[in-house]
N, C-alpha and C. Protein backbone atom coordinates (compact mmCIF):
# COMPACT_ATOMS: atom_id res chain seq x y z
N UNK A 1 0.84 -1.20 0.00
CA UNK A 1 0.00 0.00 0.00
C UNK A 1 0.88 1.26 0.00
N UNK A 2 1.66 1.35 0.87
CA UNK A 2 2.64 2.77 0.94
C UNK A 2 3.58 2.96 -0.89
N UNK A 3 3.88 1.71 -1.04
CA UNK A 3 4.25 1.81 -2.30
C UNK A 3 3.51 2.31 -3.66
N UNK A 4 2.52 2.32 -3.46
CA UNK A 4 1.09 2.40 -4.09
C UNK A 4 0.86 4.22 -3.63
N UNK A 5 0.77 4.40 -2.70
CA UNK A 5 0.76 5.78 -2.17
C UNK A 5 2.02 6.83 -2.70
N UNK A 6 2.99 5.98 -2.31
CA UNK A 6 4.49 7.16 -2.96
C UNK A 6 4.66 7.30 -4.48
N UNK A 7 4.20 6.34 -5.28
CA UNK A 7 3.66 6.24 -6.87
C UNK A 7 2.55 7.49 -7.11
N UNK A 8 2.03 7.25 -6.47
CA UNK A 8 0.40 8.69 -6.49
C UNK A 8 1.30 10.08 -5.84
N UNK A 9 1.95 9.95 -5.02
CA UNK A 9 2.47 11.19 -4.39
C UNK A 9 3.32 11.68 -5.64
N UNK A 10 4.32 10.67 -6.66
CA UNK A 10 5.56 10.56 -7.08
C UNK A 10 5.02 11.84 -8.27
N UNK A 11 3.99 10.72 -8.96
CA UNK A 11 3.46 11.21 -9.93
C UNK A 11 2.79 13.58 -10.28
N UNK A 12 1.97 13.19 -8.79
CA UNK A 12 1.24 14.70 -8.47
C UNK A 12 2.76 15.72 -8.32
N UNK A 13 3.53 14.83 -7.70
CA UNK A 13 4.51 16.07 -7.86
C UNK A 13 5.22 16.26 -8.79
N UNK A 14 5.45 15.72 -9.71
CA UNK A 14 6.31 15.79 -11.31
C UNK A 14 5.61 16.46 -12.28
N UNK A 15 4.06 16.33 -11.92
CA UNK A 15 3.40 17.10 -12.98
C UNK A 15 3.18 18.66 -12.03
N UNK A 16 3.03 19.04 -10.90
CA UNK A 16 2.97 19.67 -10.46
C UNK A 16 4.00 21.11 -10.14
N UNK A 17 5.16 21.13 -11.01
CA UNK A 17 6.28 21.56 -11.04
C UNK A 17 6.18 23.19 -11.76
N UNK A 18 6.63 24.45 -10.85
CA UNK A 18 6.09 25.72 -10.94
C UNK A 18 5.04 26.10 -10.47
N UNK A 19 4.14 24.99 -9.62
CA UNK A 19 2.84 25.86 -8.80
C UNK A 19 3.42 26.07 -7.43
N UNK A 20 2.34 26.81 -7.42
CA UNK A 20 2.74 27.01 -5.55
C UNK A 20 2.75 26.02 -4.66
N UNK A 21 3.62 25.73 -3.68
CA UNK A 21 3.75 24.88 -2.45
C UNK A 21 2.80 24.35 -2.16
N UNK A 22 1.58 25.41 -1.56
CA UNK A 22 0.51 25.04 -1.15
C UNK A 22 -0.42 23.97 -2.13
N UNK A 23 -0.74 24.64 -3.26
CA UNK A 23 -1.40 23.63 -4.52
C UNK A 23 -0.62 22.45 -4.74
N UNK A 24 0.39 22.25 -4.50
CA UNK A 24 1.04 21.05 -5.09
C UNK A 24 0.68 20.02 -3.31
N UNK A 25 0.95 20.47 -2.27
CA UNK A 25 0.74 19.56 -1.39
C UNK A 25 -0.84 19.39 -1.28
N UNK A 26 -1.78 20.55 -1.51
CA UNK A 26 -3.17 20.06 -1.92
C UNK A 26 -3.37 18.81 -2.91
N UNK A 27 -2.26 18.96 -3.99
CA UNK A 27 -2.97 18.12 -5.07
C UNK A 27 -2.46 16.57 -4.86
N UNK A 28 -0.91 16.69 -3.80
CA UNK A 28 -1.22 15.60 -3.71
C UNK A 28 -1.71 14.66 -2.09
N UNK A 29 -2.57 15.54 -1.38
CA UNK A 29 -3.25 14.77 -0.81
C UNK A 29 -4.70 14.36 -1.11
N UNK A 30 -4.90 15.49 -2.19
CA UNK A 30 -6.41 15.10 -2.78
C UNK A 30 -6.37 13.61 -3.64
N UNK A 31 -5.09 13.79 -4.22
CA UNK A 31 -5.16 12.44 -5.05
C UNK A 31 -5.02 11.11 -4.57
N UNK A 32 -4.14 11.23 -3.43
CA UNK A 32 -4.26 10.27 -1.99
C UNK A 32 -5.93 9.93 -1.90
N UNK A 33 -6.52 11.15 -1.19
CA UNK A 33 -7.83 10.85 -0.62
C UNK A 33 -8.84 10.50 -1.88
N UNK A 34 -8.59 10.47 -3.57
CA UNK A 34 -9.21 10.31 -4.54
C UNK A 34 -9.06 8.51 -4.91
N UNK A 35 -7.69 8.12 -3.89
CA UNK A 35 -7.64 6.83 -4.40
C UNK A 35 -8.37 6.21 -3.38
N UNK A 36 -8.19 6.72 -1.86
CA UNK A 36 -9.37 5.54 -0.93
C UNK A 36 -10.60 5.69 -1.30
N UNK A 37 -11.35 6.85 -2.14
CA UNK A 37 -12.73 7.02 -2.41
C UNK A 37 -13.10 5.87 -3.51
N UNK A 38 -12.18 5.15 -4.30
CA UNK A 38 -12.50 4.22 -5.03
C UNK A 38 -11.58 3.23 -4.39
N UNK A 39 -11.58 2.75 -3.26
CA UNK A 39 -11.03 1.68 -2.61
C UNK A 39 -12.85 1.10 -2.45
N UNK A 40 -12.53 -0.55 -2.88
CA UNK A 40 -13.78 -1.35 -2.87
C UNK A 40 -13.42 -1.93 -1.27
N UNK A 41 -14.93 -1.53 -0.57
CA UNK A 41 -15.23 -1.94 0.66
C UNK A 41 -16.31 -3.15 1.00
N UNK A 42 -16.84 -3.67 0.18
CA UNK A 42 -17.67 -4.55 0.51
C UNK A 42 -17.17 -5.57 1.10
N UNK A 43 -17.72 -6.63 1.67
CA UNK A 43 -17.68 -8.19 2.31
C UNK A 43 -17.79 -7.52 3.57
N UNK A 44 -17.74 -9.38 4.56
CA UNK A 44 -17.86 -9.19 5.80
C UNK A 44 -17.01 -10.04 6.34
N UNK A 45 -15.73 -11.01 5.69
CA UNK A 45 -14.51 -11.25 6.22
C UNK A 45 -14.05 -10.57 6.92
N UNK A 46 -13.11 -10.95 8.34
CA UNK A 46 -12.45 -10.51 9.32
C UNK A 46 -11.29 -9.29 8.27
N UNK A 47 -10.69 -9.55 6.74
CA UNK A 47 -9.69 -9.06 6.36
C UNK A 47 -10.78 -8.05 5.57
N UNK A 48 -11.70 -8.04 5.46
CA UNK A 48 -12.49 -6.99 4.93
C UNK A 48 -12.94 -6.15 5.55
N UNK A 49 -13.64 -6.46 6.90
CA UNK A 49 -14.01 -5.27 7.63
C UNK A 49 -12.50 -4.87 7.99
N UNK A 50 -11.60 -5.60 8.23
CA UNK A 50 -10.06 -4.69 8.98
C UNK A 50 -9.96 -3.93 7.72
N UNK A 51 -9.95 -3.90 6.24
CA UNK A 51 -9.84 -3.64 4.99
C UNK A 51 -10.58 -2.27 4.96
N UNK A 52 -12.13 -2.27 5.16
CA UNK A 52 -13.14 -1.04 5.30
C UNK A 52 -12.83 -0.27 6.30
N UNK A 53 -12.67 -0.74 7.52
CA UNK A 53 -11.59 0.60 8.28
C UNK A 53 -10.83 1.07 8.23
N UNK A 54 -9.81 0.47 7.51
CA UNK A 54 -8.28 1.19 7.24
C UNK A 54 -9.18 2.00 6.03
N UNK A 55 -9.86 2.03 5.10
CA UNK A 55 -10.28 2.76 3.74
C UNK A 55 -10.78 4.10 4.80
N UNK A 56 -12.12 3.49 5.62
CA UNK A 56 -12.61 4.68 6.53
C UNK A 56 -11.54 5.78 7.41
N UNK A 57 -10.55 4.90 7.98
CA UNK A 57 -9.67 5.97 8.52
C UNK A 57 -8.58 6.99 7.60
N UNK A 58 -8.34 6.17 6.28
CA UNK A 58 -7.66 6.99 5.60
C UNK A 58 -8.41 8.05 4.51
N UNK A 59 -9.44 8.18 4.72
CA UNK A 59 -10.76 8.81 3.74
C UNK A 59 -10.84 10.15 4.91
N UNK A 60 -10.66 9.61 6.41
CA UNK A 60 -10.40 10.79 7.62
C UNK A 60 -9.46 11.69 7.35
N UNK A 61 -8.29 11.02 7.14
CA UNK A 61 -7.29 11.78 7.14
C UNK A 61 -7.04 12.47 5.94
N UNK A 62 -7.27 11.98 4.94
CA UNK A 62 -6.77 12.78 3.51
C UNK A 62 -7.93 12.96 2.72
N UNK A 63 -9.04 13.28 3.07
CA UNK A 63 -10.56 14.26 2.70
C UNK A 63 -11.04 15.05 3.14
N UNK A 64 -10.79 14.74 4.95
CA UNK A 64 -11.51 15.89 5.60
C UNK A 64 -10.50 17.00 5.18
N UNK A 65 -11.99 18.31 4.95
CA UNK A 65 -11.91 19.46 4.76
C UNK A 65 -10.91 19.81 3.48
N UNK A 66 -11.05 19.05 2.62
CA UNK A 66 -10.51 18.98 1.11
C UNK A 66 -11.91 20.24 0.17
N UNK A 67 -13.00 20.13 0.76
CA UNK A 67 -13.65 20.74 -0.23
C UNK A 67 -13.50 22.33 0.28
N UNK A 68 -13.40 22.33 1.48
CA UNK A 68 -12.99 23.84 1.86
C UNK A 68 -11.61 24.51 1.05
N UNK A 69 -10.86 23.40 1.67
CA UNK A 69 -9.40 23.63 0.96
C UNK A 69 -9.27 24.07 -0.14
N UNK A 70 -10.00 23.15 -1.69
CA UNK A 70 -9.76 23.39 -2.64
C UNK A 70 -10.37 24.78 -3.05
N UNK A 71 -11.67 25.52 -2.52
CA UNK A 71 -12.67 26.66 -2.86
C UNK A 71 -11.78 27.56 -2.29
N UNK A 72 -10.50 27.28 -1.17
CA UNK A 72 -9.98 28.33 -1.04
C UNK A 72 -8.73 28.72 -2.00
N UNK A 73 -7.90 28.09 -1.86
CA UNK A 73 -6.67 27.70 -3.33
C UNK A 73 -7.70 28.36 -4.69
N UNK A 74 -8.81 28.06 -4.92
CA UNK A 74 -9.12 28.62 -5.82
C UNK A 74 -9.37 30.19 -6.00
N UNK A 75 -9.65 30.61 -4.47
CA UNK A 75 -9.95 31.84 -4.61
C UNK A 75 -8.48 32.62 -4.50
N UNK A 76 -7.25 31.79 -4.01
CA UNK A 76 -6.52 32.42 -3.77
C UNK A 76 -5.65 32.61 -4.90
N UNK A 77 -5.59 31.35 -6.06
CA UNK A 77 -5.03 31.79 -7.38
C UNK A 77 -5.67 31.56 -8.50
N UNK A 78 -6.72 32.58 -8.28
CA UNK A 78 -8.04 32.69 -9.71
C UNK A 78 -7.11 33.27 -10.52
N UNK A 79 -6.09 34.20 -10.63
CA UNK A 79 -4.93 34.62 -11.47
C UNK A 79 -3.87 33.75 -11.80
N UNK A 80 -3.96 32.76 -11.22
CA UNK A 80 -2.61 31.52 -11.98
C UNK A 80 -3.11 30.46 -12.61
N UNK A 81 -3.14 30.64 -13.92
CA UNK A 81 -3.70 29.68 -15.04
C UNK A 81 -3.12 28.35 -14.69
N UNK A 82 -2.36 27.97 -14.64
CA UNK A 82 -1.35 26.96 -14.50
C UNK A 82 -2.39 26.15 -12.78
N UNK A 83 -2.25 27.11 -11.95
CA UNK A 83 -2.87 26.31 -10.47
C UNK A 83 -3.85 26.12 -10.81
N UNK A 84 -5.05 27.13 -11.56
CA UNK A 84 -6.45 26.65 -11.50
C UNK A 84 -6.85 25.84 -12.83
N UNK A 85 -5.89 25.48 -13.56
CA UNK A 85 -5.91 24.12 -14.91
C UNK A 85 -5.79 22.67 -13.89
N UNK A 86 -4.73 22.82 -12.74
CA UNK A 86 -4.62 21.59 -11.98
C UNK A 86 -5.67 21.68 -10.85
N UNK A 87 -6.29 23.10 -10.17
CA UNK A 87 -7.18 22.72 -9.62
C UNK A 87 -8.65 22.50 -9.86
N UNK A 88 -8.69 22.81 -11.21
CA UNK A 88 -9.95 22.62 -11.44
C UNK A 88 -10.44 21.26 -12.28
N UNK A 89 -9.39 20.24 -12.25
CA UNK A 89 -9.51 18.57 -12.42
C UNK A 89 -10.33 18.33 -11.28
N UNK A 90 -10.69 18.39 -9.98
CA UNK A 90 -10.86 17.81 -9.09
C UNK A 90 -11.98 18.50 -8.94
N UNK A 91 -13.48 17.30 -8.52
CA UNK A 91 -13.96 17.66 -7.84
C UNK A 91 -14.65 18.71 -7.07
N UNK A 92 -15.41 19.60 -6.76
CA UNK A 92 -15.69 20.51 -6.07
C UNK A 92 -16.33 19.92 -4.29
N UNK A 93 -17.15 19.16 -4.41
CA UNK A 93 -17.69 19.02 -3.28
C UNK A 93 -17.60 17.05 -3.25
N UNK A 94 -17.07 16.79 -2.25
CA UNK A 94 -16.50 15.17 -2.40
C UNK A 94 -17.06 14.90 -0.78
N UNK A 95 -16.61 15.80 -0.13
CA UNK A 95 -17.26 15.31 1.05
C UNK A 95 -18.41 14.85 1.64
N UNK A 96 -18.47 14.00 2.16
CA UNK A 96 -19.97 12.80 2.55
C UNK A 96 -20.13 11.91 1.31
N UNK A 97 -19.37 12.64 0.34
CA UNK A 97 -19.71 11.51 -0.89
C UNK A 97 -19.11 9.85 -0.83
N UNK A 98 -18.05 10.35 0.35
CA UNK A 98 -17.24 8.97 -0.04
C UNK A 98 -17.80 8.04 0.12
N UNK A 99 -18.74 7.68 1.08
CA UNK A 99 -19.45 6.43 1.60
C UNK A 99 -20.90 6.11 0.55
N UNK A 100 -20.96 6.98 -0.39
CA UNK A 100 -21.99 6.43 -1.72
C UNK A 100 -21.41 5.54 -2.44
């Protein structure tokens, strides 16, 4: 899994090269929290529910308050073509969505 994670981190930051600090560590925890939102949670095996909590706790950590985040980054570089081409791939409102 971490290997899987530093591949997604590897990636957001290579393409991310000339934005601001802030947008680039936004983009890549959004893309983090974009991969547990399509992590499959179903069954009721002992390795599945341990499976659906680790998805639930890491959906905690790298979503909450992503939709605030991103509406602010946006307001803060509506003048940098370049930040709002990469921020405006993502999503606007994701939160509560994850568990649909």
């Amino acid at each position: 899994m971490t290997l899987i994670l530093c591949g997604i981190t590897s990636v957001a930051v290579a393409e991310s090269k000339g934005l601001p600090q802030e947008v680039k560590s936004y983009i890549a925890e959004r893309n983090i929290c974009d991969h547990f939102r399509g992590e499959p949670i179903e069954g009721n095996s002992p390795e599945q529910i341990e499976r659906r909590e680790f998805v639930a706790d890491s959906l905690d950590i790298y979503c909450s308050g992503t939709d605030k985040r991103l509406a602010a980054l946006k307001r803060r570089y509506k003048n940098n073509r370049a930040a709002m081409d990469k921020l405006s791939q993502y999503e606007e409102r994701i939160e509560g969505a994850e568990s649909n």
